[in-house]
PDB file of N, CA and C in Angstrom:
ATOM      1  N   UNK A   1     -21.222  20.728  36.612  1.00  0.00           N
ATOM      2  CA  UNK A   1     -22.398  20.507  35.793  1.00  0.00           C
ATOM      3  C   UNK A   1     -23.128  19.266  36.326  1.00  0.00           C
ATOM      4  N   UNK A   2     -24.158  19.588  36.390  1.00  0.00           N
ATOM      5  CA  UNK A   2     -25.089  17.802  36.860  1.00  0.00           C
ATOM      6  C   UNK A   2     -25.344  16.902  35.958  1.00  0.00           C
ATOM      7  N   UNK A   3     -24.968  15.816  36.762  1.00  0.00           N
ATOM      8  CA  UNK A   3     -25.101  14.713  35.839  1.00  0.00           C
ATOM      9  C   UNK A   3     -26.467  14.343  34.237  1.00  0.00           C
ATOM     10  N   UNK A   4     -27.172  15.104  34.962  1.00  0.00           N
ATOM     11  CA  UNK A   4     -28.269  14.634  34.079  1.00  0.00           C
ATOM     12  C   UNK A   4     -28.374  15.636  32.617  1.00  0.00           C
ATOM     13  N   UNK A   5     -27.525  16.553  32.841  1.00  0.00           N
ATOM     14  CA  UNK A   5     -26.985  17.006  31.914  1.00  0.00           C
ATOM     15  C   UNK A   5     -25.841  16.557  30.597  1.00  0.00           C
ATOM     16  N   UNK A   6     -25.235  15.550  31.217  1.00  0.00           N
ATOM     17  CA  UNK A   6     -23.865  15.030  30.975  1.00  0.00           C
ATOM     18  C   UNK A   6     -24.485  13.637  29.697  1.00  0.00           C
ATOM     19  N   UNK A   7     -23.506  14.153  28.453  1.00  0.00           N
ATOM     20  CA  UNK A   7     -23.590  13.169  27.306  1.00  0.00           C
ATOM     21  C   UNK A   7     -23.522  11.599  28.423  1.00  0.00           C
ATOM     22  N   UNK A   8     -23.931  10.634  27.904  1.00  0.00           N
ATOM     23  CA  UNK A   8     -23.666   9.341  28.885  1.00  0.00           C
ATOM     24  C   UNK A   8     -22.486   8.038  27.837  1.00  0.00           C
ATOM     25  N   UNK A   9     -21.931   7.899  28.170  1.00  0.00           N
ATOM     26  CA  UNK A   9     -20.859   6.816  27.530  1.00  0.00           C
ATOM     27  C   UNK A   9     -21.707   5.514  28.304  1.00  0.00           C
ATOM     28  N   UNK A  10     -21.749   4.360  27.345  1.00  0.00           N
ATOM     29  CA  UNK A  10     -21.863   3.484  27.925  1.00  0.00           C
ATOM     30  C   UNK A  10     -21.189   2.198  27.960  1.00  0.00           C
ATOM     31  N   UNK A  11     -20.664   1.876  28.949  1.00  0.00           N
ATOM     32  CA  UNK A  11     -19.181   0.893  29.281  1.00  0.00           C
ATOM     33  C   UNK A  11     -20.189  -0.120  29.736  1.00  0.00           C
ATOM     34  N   UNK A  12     -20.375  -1.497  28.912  1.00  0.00           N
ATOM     35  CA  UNK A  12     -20.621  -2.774  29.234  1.00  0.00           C
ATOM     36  C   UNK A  12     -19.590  -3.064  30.121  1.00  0.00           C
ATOM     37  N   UNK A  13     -20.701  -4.375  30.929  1.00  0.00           N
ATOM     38  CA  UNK A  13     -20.051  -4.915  32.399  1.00  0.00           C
ATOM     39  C   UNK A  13     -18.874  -5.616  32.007  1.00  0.00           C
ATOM     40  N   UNK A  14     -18.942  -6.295  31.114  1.00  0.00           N
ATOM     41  CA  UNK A  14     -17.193  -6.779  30.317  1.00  0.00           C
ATOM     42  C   UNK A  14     -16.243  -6.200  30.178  1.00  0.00           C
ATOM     43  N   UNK A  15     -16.682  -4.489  29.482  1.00  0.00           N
ATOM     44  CA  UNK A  15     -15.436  -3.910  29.312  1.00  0.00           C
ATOM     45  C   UNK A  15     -15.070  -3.172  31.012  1.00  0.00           C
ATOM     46  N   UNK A  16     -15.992  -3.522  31.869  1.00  0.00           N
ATOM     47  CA  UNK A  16     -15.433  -2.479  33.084  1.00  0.00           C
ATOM     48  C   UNK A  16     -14.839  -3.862  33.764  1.00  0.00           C
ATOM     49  N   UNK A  17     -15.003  -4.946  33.750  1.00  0.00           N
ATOM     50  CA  UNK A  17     -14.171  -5.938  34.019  1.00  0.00           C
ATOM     51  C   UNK A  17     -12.637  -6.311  33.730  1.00  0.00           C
ATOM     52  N   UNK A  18     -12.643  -6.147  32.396  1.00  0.00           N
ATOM     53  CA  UNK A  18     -11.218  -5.807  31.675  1.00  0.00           C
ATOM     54  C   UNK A  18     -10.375  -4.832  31.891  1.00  0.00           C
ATOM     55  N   UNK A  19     -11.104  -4.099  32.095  1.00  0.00           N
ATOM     56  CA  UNK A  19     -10.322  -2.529  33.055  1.00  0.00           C
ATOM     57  C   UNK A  19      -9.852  -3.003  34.257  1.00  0.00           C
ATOM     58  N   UNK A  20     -11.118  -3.631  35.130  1.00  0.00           N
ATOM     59  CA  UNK A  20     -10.522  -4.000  36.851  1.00  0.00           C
ATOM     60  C   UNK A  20      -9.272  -4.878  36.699  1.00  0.00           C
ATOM     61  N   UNK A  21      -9.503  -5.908  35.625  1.00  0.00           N
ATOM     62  CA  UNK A  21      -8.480  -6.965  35.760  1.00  0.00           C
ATOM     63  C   UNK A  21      -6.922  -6.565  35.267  1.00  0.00           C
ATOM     64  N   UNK A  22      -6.603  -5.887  34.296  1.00  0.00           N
ATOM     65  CA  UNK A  22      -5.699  -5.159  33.895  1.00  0.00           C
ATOM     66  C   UNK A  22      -5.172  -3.998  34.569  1.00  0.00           C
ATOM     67  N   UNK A  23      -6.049  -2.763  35.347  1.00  0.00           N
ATOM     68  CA  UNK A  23      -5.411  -1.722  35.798  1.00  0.00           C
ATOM     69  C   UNK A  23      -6.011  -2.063  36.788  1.00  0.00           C
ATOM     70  N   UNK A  24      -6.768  -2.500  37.815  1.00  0.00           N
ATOM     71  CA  UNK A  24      -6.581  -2.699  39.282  1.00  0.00           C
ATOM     72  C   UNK A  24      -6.150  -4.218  39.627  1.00  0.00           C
ATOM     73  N   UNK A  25      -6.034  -5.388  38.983  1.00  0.00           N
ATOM     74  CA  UNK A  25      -5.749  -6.546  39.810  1.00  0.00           C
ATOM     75  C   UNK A  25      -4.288  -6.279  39.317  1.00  0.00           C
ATOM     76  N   UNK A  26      -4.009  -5.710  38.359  1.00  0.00           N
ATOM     77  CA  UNK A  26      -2.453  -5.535  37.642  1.00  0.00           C
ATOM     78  C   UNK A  26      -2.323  -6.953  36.716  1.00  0.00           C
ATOM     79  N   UNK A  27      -3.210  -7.808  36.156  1.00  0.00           N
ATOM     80  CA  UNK A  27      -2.878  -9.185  35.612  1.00  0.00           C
ATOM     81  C   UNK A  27      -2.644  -9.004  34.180  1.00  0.00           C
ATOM     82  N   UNK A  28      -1.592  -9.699  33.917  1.00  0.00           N
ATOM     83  CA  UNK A  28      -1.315  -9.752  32.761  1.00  0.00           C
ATOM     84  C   UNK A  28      -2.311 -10.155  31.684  1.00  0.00           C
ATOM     85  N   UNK A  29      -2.112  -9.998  30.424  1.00  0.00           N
ATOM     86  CA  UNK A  29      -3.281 -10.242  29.427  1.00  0.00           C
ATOM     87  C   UNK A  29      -3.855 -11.606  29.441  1.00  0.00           C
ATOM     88  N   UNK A  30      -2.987 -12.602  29.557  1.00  0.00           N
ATOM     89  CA  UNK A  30      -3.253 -14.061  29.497  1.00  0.00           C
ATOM     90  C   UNK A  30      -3.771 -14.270  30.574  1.00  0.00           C
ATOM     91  N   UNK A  31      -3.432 -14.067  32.075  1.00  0.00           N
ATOM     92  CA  UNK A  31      -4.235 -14.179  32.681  1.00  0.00           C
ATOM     93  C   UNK A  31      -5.695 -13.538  33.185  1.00  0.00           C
ATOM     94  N   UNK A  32      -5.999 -12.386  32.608  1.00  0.00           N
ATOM     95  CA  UNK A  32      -7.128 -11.378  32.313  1.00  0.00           C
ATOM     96  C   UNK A  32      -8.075 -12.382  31.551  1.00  0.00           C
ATOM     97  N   UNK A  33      -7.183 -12.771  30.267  1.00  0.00           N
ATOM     98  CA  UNK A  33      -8.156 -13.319  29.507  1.00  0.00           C
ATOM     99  C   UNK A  33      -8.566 -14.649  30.166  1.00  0.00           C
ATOM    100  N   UNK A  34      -8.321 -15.375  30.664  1.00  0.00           N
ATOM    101  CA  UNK A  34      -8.764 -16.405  31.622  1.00  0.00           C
ATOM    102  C   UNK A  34      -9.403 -16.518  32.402  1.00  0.00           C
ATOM    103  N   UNK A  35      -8.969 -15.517  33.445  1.00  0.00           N
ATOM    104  CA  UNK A  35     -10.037 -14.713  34.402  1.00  0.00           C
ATOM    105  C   UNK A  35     -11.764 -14.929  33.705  1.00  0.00           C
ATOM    106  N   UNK A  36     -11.761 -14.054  32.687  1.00  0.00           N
ATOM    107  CA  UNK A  36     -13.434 -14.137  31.743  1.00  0.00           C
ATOM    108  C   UNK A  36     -13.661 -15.043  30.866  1.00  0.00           C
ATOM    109  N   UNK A  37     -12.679 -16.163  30.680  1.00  0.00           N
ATOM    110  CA  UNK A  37     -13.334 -17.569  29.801  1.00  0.00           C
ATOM    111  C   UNK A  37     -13.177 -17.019  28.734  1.00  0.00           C
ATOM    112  N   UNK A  38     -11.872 -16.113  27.992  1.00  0.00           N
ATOM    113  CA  UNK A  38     -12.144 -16.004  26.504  1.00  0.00           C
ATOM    114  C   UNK A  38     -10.710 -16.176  26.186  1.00  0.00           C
ATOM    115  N   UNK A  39     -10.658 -15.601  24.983  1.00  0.00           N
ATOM    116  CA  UNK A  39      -9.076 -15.520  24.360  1.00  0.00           C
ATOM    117  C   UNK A  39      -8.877 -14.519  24.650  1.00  0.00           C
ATOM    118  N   UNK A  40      -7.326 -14.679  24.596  1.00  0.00           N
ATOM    119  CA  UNK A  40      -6.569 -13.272  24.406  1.00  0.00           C
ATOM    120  C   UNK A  40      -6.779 -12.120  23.481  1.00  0.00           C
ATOM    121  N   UNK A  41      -6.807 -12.550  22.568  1.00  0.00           N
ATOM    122  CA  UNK A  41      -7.250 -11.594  21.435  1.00  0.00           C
ATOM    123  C   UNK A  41      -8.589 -11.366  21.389  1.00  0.00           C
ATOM    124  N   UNK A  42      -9.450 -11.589  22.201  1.00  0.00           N
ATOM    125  CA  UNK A  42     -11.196 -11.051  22.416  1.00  0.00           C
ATOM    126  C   UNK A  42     -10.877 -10.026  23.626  1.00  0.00           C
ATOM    127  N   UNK A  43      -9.827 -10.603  24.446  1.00  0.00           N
ATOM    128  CA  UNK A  43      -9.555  -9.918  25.958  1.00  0.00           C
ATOM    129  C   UNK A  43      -9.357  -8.542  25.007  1.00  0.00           C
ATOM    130  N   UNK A  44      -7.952  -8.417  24.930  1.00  0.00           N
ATOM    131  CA  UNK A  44      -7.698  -7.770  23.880  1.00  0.00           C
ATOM    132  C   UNK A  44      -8.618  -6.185  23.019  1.00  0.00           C
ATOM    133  N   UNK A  45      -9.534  -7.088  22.199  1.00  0.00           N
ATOM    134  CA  UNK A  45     -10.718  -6.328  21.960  1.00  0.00           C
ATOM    135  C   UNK A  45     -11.397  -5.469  22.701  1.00  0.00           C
ATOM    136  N   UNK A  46     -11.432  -6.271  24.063  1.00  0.00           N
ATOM    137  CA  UNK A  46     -12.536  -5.880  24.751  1.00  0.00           C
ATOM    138  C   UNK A  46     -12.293  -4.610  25.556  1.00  0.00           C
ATOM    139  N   UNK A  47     -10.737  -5.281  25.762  1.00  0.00           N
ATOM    140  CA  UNK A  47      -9.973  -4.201  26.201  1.00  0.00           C
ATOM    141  C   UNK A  47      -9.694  -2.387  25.768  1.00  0.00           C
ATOM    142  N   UNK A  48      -8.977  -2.634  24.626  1.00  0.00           N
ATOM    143  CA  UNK A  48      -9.294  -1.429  23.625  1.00  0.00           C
ATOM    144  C   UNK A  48     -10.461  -0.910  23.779  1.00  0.00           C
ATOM    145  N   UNK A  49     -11.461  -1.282  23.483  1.00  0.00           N
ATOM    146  CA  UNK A  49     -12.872  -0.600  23.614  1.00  0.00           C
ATOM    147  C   UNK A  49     -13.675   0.160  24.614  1.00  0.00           C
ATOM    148  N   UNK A  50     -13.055  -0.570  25.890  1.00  0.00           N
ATOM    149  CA  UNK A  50     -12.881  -0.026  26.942  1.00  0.00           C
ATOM    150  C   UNK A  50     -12.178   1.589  27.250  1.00  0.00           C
ATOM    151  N   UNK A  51     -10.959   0.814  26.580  1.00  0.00           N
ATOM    152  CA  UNK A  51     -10.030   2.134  26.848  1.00  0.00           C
ATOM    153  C   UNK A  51     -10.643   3.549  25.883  1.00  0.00           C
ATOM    154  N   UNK A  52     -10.978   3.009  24.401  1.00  0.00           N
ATOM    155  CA  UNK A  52     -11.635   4.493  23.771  1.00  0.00           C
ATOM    156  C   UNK A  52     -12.992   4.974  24.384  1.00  0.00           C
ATOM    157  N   UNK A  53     -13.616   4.253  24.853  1.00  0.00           N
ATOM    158  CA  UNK A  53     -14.779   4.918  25.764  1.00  0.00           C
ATOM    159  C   UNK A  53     -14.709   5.532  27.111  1.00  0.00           C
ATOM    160  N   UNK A  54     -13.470   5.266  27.959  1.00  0.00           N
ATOM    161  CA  UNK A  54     -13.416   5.492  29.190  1.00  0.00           C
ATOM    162  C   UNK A  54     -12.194   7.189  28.331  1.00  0.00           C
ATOM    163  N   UNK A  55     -11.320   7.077  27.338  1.00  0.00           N
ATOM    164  CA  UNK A  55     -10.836   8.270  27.377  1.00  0.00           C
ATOM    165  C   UNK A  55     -11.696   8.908  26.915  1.00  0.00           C
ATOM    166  N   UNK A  56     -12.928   8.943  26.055  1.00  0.00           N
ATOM    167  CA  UNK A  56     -13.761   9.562  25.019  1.00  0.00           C
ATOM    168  C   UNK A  56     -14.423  10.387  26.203  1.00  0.00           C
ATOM    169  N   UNK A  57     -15.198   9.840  27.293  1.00  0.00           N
ATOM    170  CA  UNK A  57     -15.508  10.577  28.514  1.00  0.00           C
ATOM    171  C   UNK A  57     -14.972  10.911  29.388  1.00  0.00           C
ATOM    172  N   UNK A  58     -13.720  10.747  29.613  1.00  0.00           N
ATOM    173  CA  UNK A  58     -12.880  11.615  29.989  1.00  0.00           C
ATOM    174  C   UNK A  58     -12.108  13.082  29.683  1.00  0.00           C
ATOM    175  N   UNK A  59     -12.118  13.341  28.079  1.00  0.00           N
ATOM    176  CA  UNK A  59     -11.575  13.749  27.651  1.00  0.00           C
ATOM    177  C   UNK A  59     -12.763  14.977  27.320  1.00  0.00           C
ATOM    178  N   UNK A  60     -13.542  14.732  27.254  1.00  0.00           N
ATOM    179  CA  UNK A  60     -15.053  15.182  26.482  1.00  0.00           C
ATOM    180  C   UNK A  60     -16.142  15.283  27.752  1.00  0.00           C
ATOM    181  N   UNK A  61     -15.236  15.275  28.718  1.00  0.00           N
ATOM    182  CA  UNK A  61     -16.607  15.382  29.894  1.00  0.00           C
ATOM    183  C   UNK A  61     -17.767  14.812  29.854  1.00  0.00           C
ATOM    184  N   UNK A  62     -17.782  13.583  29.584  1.00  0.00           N
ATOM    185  CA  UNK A  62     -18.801  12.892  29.942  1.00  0.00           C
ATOM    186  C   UNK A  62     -19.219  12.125  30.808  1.00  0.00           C
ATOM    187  N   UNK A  63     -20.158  11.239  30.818  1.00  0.00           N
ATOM    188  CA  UNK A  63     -20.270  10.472  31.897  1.00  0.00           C
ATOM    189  C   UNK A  63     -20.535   9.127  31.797  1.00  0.00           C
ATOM    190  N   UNK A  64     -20.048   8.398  32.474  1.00  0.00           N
ATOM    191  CA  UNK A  64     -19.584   6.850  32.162  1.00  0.00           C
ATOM    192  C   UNK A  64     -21.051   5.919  32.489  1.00  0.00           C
ATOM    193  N   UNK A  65     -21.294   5.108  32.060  1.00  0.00           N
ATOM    194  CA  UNK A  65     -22.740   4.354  32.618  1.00  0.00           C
ATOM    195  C   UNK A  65     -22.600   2.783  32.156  1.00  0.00           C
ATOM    196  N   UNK A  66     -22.266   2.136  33.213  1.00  0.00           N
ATOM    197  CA  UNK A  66     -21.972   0.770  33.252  1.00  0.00           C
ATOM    198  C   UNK A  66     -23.039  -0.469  32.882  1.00  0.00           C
ATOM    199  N   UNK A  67     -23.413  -0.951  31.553  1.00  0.00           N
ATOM    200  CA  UNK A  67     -24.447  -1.871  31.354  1.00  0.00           C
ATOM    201  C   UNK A  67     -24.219  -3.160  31.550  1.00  0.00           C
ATOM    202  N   UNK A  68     -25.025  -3.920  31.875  1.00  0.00           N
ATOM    203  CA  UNK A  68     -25.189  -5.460  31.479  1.00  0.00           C
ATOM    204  C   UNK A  68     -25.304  -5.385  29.688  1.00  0.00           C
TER     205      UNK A  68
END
């Protein structure tokens, strides 16, 4: 199906950061959360939110769109 067809999810540049730092640098939460100048428990947040939007279009065929 072409994209321009495709519901659009939209994943702020934070939460696709929290993703890189957790499932591609492999860093633990404390250091994730450091990495971006916040707390753990915002990391945390930011994190989760990430994760229900990246399965929501995954799951549901959608398509991911990365904002500022």
């Amino acid at each position: 199906m072409p994209m321009r067809f495709l519901e659009v999810i939209e994943l702020t540049a934070e939460e696709a950061e929290a993703l890189r730092l957790r499932n591609i640098k492999e860093l633990d939460q404390e250091e994730a959360a450091k990495k971006m100048n916040t707390s753990q428990s915002t990391f945390q947040r930011i994190l989760s939110s990430a994760y229900k939007k990246t399965t929501e279009a995954l799951i549901e065929g959608k398509a991911i769109k990365i904002v500022k």
